[in-house]
C-alpha atoms as a PDB file:
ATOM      1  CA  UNK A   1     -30.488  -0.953  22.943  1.00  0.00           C
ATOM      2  CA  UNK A   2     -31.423  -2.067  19.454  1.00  0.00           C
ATOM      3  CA  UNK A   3     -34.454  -0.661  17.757  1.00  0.00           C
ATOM      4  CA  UNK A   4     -37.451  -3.018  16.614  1.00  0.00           C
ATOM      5  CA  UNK A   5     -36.730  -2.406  13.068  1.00  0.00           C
ATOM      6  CA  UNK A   6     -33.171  -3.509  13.762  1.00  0.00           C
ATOM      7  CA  UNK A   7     -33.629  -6.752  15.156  1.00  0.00           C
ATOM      8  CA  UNK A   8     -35.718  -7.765  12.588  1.00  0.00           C
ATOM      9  CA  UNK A   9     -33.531  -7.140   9.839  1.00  0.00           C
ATOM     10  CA  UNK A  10     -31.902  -9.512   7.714  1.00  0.00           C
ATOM     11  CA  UNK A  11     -28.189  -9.050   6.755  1.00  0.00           C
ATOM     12  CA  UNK A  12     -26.901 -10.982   3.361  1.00  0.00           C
ATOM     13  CA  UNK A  13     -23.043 -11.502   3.482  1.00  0.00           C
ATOM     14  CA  UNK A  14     -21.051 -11.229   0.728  1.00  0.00           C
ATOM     15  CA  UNK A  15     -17.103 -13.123   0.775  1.00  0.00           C
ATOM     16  CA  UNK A  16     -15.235 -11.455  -2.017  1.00  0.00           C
ATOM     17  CA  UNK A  17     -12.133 -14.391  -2.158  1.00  0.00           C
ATOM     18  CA  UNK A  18     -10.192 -16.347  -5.333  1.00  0.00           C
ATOM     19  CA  UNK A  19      -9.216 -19.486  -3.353  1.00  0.00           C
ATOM     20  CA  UNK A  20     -11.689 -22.589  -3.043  1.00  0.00           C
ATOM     21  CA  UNK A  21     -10.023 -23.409   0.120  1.00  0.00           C
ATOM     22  CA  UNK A  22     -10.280 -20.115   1.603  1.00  0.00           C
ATOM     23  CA  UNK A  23     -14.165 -19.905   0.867  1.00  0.00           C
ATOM     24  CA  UNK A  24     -14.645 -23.891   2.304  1.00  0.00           C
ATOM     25  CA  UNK A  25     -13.518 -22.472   5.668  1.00  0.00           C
ATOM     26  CA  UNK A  26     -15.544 -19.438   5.816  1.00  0.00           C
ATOM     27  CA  UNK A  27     -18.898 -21.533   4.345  1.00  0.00           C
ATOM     28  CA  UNK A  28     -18.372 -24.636   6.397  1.00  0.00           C
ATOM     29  CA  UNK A  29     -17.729 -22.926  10.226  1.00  0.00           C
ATOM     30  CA  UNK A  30     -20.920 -20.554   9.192  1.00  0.00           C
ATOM     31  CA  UNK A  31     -22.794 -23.993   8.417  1.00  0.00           C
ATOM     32  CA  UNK A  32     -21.714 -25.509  11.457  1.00  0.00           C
ATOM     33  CA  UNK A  33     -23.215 -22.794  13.722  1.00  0.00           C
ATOM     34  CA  UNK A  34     -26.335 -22.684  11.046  1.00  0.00           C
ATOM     35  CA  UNK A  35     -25.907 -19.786   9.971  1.00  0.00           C
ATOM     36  CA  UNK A  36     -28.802 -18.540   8.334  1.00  0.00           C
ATOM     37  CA  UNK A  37     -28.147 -15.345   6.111  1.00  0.00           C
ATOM     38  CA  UNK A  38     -27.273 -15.672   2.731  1.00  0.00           C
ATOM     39  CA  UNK A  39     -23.964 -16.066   2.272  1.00  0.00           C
ATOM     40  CA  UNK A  40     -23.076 -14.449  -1.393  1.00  0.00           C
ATOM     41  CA  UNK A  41     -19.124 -15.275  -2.985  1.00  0.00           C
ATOM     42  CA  UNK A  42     -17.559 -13.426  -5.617  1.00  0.00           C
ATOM     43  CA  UNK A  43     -14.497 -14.147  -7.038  1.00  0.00           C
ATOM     44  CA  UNK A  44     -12.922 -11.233  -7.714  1.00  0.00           C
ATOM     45  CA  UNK A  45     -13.070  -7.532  -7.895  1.00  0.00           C
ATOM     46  CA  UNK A  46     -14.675  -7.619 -11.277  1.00  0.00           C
ATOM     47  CA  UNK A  47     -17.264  -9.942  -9.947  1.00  0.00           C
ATOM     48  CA  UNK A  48     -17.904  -7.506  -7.360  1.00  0.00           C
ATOM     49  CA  UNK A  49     -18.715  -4.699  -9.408  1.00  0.00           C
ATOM     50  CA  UNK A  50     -20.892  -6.563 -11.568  1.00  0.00           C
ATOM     51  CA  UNK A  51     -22.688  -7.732  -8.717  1.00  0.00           C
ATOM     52  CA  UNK A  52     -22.844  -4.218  -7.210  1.00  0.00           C
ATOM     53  CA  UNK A  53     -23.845  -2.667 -10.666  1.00  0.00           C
ATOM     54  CA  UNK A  54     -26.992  -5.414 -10.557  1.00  0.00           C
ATOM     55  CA  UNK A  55     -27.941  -4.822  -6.828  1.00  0.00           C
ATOM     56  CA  UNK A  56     -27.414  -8.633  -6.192  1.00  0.00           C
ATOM     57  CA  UNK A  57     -30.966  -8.576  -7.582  1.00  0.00           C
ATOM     58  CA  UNK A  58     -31.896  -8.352  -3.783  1.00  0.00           C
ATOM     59  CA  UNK A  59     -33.606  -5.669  -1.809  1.00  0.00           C
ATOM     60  CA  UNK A  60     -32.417  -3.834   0.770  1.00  0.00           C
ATOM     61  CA  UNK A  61     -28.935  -4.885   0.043  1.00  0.00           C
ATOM     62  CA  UNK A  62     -26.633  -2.246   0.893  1.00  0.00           C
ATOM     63  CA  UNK A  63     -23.638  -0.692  -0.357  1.00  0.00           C
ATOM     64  CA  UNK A  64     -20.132   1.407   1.197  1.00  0.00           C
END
């Protein structure tokens, strides 16, 4: 059983991928199914860490 503050949370999704084509069928399947978190794409590692370093400038953002 999920806990109130659970189900009310909003989880941001981040695609770490390098080919166009690749991202297109992740993006356009979570569109079709309106998907409604953000959906955040970097293109590679370095991207990643710079985006990690800033926080994604969101709250509650998470890292592993």
């Amino acid at each position: 059983m999920k806990s109130k503050d659970m189900s009310k949370r909003t989880m941001n999704i981040l695609l770490v991928e390098d080919d166009k084509v690749d991202m297109m069928n992740v993006k356009l399947p979570f569109k079709k199914v309106k998907v409604t978190n953000s959906l955040f794409v970097a293109i590679n590692g370095i991207d990643w860490e710079i985006m990690k370093r800033q926080k994604f400038l969101i709250s509650g953002l998470e890292f592993c």
